[in-house]
PDB file of N, CA and C in Angstrom:
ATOM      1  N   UNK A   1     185.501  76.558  52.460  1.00  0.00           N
ATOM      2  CA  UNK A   1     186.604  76.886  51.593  1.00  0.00           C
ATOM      3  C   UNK A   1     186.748  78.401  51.460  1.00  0.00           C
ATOM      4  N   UNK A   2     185.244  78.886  51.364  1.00  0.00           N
ATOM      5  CA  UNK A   2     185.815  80.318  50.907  1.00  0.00           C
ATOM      6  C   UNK A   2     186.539  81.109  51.940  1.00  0.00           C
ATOM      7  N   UNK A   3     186.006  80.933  53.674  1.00  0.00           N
ATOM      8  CA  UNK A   3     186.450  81.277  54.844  1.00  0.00           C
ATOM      9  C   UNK A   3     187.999  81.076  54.646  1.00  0.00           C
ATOM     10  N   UNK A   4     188.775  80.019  54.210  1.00  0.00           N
ATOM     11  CA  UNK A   4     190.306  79.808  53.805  1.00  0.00           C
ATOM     12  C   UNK A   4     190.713  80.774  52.958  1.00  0.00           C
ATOM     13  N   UNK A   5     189.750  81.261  52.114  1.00  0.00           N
ATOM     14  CA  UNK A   5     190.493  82.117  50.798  1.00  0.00           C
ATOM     15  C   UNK A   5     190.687  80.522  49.894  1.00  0.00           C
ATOM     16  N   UNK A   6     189.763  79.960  49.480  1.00  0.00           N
ATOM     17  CA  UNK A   6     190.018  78.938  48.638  1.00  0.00           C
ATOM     18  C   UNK A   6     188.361  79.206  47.447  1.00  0.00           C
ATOM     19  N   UNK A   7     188.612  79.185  46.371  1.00  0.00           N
ATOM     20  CA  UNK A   7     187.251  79.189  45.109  1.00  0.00           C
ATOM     21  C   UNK A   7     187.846  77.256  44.435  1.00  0.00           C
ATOM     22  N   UNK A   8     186.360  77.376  44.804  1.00  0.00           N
ATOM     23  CA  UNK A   8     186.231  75.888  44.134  1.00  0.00           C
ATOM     24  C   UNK A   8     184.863  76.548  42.741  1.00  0.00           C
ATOM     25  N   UNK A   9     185.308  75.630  41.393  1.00  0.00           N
ATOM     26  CA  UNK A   9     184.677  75.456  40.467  1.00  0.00           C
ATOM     27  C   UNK A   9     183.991  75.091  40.271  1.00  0.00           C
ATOM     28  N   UNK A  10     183.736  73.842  41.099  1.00  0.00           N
ATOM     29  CA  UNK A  10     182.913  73.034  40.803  1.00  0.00           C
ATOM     30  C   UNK A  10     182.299  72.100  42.483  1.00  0.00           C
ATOM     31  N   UNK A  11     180.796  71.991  42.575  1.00  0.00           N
ATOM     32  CA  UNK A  11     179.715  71.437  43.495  1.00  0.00           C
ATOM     33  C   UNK A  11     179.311  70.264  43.116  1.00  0.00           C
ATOM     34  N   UNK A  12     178.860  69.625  44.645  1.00  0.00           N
ATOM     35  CA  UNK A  12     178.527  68.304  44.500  1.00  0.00           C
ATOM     36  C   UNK A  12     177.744  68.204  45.148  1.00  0.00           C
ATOM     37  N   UNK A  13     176.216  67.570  45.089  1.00  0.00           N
ATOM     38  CA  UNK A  13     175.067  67.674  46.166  1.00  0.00           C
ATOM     39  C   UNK A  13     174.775  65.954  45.540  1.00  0.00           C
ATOM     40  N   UNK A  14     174.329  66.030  46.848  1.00  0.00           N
ATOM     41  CA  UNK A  14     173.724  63.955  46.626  1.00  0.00           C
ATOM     42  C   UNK A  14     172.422  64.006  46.679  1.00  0.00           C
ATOM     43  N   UNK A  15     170.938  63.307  46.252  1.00  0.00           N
ATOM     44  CA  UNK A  15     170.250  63.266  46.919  1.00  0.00           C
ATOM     45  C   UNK A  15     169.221  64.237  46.975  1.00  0.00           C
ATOM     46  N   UNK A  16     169.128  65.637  46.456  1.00  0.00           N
ATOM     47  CA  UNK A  16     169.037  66.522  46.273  1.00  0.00           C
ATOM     48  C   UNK A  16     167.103  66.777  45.940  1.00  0.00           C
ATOM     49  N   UNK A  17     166.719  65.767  45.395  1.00  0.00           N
ATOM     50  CA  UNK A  17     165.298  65.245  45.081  1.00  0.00           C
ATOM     51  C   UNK A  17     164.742  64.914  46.276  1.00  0.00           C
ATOM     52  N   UNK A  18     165.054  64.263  46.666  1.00  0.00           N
ATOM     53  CA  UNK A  18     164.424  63.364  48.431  1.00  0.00           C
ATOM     54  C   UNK A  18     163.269  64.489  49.044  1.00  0.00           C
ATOM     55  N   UNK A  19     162.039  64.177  48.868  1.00  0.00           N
ATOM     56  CA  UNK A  19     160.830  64.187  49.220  1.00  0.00           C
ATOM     57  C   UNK A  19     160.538  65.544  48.705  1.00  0.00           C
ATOM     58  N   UNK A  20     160.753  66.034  47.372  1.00  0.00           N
ATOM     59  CA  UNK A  20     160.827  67.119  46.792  1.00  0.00           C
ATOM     60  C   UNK A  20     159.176  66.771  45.398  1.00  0.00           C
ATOM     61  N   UNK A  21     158.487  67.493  45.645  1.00  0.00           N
ATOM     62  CA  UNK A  21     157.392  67.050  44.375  1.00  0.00           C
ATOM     63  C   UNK A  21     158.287  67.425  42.952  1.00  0.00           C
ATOM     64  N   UNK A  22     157.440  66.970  42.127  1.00  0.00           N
ATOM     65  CA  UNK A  22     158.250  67.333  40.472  1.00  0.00           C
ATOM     66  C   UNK A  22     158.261  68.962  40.386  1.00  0.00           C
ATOM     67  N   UNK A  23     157.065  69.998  40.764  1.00  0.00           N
ATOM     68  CA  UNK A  23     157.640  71.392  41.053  1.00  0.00           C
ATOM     69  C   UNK A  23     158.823  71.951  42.069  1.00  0.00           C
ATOM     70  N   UNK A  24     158.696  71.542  42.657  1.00  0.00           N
ATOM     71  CA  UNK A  24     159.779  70.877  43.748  1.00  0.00           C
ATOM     72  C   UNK A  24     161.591  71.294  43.139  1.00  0.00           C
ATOM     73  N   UNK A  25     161.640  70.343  42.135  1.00  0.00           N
ATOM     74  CA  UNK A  25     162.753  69.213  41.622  1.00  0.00           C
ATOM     75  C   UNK A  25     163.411  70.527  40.565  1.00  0.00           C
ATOM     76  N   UNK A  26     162.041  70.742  39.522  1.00  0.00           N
ATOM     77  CA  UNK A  26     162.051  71.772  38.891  1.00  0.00           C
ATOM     78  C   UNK A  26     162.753  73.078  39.129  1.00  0.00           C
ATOM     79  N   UNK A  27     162.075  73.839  40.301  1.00  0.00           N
ATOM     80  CA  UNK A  27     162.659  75.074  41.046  1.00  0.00           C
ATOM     81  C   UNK A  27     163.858  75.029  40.967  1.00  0.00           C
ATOM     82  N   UNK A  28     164.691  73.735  42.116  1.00  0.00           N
ATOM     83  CA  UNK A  28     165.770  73.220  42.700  1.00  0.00           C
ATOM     84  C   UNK A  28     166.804  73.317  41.247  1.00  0.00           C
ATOM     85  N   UNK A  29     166.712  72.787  40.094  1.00  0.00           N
ATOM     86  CA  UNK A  29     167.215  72.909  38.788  1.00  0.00           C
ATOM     87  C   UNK A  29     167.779  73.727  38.462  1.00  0.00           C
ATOM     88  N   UNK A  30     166.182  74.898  38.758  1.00  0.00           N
ATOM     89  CA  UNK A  30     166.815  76.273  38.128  1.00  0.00           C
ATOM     90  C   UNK A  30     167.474  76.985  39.195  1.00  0.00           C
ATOM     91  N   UNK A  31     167.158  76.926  40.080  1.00  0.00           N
ATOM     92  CA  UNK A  31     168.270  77.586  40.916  1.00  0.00           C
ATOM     93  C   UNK A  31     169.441  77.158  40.668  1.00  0.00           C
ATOM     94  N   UNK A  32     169.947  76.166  40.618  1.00  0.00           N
ATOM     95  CA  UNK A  32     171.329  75.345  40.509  1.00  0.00           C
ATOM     96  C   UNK A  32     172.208  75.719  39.040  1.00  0.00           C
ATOM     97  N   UNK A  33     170.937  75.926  37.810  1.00  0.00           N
ATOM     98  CA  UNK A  33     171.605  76.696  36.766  1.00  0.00           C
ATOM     99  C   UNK A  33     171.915  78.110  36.900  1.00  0.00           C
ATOM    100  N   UNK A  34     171.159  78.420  37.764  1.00  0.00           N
ATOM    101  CA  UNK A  34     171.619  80.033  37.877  1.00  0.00           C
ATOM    102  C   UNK A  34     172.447  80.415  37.853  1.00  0.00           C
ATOM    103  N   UNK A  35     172.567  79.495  39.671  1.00  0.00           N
ATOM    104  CA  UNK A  35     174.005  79.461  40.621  1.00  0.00           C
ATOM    105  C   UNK A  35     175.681  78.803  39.504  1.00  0.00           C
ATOM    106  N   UNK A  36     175.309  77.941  39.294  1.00  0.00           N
ATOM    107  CA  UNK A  36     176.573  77.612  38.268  1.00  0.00           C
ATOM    108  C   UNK A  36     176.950  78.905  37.371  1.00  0.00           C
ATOM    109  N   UNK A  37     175.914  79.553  36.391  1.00  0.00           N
ATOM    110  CA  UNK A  37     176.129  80.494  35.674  1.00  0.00           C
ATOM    111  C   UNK A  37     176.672  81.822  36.240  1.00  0.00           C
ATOM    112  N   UNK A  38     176.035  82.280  37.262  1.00  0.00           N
ATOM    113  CA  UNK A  38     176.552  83.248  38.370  1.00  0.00           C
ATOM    114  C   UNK A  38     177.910  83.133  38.507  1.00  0.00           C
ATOM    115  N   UNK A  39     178.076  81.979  39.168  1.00  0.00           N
ATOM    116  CA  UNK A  39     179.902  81.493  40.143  1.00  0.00           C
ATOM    117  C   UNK A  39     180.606  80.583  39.188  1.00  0.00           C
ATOM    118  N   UNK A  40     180.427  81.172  37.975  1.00  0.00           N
ATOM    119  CA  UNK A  40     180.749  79.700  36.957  1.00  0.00           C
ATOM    120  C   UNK A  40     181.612  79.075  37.392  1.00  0.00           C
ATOM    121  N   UNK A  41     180.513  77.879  38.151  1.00  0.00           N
ATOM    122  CA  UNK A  41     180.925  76.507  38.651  1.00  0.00           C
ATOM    123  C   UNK A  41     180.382  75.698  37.520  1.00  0.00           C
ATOM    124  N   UNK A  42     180.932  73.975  37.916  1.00  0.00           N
ATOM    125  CA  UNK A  42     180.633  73.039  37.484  1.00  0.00           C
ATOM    126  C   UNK A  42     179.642  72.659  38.350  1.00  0.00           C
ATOM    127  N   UNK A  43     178.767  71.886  38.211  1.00  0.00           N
ATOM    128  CA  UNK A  43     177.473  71.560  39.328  1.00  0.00           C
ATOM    129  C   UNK A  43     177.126  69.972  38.974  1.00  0.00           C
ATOM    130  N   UNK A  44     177.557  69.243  39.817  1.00  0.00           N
ATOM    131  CA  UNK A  44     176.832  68.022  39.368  1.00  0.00           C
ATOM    132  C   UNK A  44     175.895  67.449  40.765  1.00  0.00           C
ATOM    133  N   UNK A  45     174.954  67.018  39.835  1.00  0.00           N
ATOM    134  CA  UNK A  45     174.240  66.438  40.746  1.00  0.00           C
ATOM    135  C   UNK A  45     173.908  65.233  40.634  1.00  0.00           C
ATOM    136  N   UNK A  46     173.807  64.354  41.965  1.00  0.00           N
ATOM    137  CA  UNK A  46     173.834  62.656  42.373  1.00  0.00           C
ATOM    138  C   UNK A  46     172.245  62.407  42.834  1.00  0.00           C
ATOM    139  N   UNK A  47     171.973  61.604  42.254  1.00  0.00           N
ATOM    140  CA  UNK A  47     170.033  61.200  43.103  1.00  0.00           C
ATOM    141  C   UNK A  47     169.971  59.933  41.291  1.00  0.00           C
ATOM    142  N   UNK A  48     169.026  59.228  42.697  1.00  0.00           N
ATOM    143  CA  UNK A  48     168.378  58.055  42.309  1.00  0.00           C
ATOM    144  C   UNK A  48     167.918  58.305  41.331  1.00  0.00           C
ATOM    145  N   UNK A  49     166.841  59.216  41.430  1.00  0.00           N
ATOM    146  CA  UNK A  49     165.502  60.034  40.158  1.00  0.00           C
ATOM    147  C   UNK A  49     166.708  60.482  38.864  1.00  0.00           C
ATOM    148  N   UNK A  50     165.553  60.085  37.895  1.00  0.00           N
ATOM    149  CA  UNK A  50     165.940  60.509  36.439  1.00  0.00           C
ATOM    150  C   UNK A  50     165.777  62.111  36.350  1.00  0.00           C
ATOM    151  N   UNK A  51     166.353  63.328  36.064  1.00  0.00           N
ATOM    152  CA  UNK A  51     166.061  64.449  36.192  1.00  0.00           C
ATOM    153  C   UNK A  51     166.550  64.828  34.407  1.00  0.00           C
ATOM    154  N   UNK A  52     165.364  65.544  33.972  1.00  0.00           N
ATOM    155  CA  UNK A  52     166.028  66.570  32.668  1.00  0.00           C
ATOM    156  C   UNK A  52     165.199  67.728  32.525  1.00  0.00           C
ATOM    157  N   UNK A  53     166.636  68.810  32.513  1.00  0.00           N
ATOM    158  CA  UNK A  53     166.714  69.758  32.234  1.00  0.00           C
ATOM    159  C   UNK A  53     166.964  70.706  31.464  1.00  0.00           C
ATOM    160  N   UNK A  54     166.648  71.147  30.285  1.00  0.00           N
ATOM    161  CA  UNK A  54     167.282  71.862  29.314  1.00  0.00           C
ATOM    162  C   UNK A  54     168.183  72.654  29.329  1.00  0.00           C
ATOM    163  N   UNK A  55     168.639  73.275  30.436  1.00  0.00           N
ATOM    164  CA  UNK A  55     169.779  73.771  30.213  1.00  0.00           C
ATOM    165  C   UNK A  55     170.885  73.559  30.916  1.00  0.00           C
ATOM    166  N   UNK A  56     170.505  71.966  30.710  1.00  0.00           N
ATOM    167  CA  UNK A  56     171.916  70.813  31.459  1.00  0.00           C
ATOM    168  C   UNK A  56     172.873  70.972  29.962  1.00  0.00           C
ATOM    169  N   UNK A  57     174.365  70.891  30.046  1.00  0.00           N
ATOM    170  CA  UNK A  57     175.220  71.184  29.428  1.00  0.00           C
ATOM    171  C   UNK A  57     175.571  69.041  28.869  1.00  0.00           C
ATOM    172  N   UNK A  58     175.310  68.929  29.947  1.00  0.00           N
ATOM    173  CA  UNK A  58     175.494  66.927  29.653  1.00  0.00           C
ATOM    174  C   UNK A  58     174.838  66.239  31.158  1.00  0.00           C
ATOM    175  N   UNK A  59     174.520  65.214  30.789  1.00  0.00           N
ATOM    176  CA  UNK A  59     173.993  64.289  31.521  1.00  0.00           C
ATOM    177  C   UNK A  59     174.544  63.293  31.730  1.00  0.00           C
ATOM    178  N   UNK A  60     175.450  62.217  32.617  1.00  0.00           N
ATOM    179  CA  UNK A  60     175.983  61.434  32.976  1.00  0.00           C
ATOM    180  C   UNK A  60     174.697  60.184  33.640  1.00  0.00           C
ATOM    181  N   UNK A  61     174.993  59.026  33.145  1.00  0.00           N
ATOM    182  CA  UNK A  61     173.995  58.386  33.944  1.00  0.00           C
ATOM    183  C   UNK A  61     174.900  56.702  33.794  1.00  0.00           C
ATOM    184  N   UNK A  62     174.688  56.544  35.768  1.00  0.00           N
ATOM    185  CA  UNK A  62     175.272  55.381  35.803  1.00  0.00           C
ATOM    186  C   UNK A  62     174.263  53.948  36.090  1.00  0.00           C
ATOM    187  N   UNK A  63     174.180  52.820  35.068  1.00  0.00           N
ATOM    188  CA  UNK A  63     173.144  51.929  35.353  1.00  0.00           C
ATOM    189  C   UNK A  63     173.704  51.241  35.462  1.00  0.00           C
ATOM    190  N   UNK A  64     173.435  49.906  36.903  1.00  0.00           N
ATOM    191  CA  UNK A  64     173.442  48.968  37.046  1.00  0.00           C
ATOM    192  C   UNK A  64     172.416  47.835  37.068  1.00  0.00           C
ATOM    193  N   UNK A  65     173.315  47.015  35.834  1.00  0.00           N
ATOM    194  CA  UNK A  65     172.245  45.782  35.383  1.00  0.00           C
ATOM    195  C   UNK A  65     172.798  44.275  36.174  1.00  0.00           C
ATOM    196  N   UNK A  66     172.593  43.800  35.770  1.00  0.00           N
ATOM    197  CA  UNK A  66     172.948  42.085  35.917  1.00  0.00           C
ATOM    198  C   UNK A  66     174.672  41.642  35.865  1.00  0.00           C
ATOM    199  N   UNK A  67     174.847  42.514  34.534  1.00  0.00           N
ATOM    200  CA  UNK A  67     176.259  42.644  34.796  1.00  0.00           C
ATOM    201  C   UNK A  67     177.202  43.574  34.907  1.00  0.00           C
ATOM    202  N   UNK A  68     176.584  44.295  35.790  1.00  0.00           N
ATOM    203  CA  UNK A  68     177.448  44.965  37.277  1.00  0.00           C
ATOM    204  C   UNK A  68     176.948  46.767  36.675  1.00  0.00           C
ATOM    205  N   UNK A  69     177.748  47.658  36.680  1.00  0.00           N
ATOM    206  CA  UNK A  69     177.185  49.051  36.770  1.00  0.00           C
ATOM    207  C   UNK A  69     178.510  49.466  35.471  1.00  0.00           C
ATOM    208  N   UNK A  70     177.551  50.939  34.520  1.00  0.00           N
ATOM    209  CA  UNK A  70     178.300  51.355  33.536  1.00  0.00           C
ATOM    210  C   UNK A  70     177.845  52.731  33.427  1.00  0.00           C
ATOM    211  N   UNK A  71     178.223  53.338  32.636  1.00  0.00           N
ATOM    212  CA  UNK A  71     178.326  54.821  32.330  1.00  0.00           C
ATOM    213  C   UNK A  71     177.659  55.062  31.039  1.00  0.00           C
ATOM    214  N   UNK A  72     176.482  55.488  31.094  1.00  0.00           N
ATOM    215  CA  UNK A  72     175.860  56.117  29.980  1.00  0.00           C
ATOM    216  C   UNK A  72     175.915  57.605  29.482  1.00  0.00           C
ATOM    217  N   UNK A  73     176.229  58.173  28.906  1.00  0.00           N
ATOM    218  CA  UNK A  73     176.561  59.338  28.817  1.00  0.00           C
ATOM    219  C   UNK A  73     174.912  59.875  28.029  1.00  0.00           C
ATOM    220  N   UNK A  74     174.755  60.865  28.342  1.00  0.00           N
ATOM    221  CA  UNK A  74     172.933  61.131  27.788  1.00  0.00           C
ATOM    222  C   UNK A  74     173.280  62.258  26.501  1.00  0.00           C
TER     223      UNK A  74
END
């Protein structure tokens, strides 16, 4: 995008945990708050793993039970 002359606000990474230890996961966090604060973007991030961070702004979490998948807001 930026090569176009295009600024996006907001990032999307999937997965982002995958074979990462809990220091690992940690690091990855704070870099990502940095980076948002830096380029004030929006940053969300997608993965299986439960992740918390304190200086997550909100937490979105989608569970699927028995009867079917919903939106928990944290």
């Amino acid at each position: 995008m930026e090569r176009a002359g295009l600024e996006s606000k907001i990032e999307f990474y999937d997965e982002l945990s995958q074979h990462l230890s809990t220091e690992g996961i940690e690091d990855m966090l704070i870099t990502l708050h940095e980076r948002a604060v830096t380029y004030n973007r929006q940053i969300w991030v997608v993965d299986h793993h439960s992740m918390s961070y304190a200086d997550f702004s909100g937490t979105t979490v989608v569970v699927k039970d028995k009867n079917g998948s919903h939106i928990e807001s944290a």
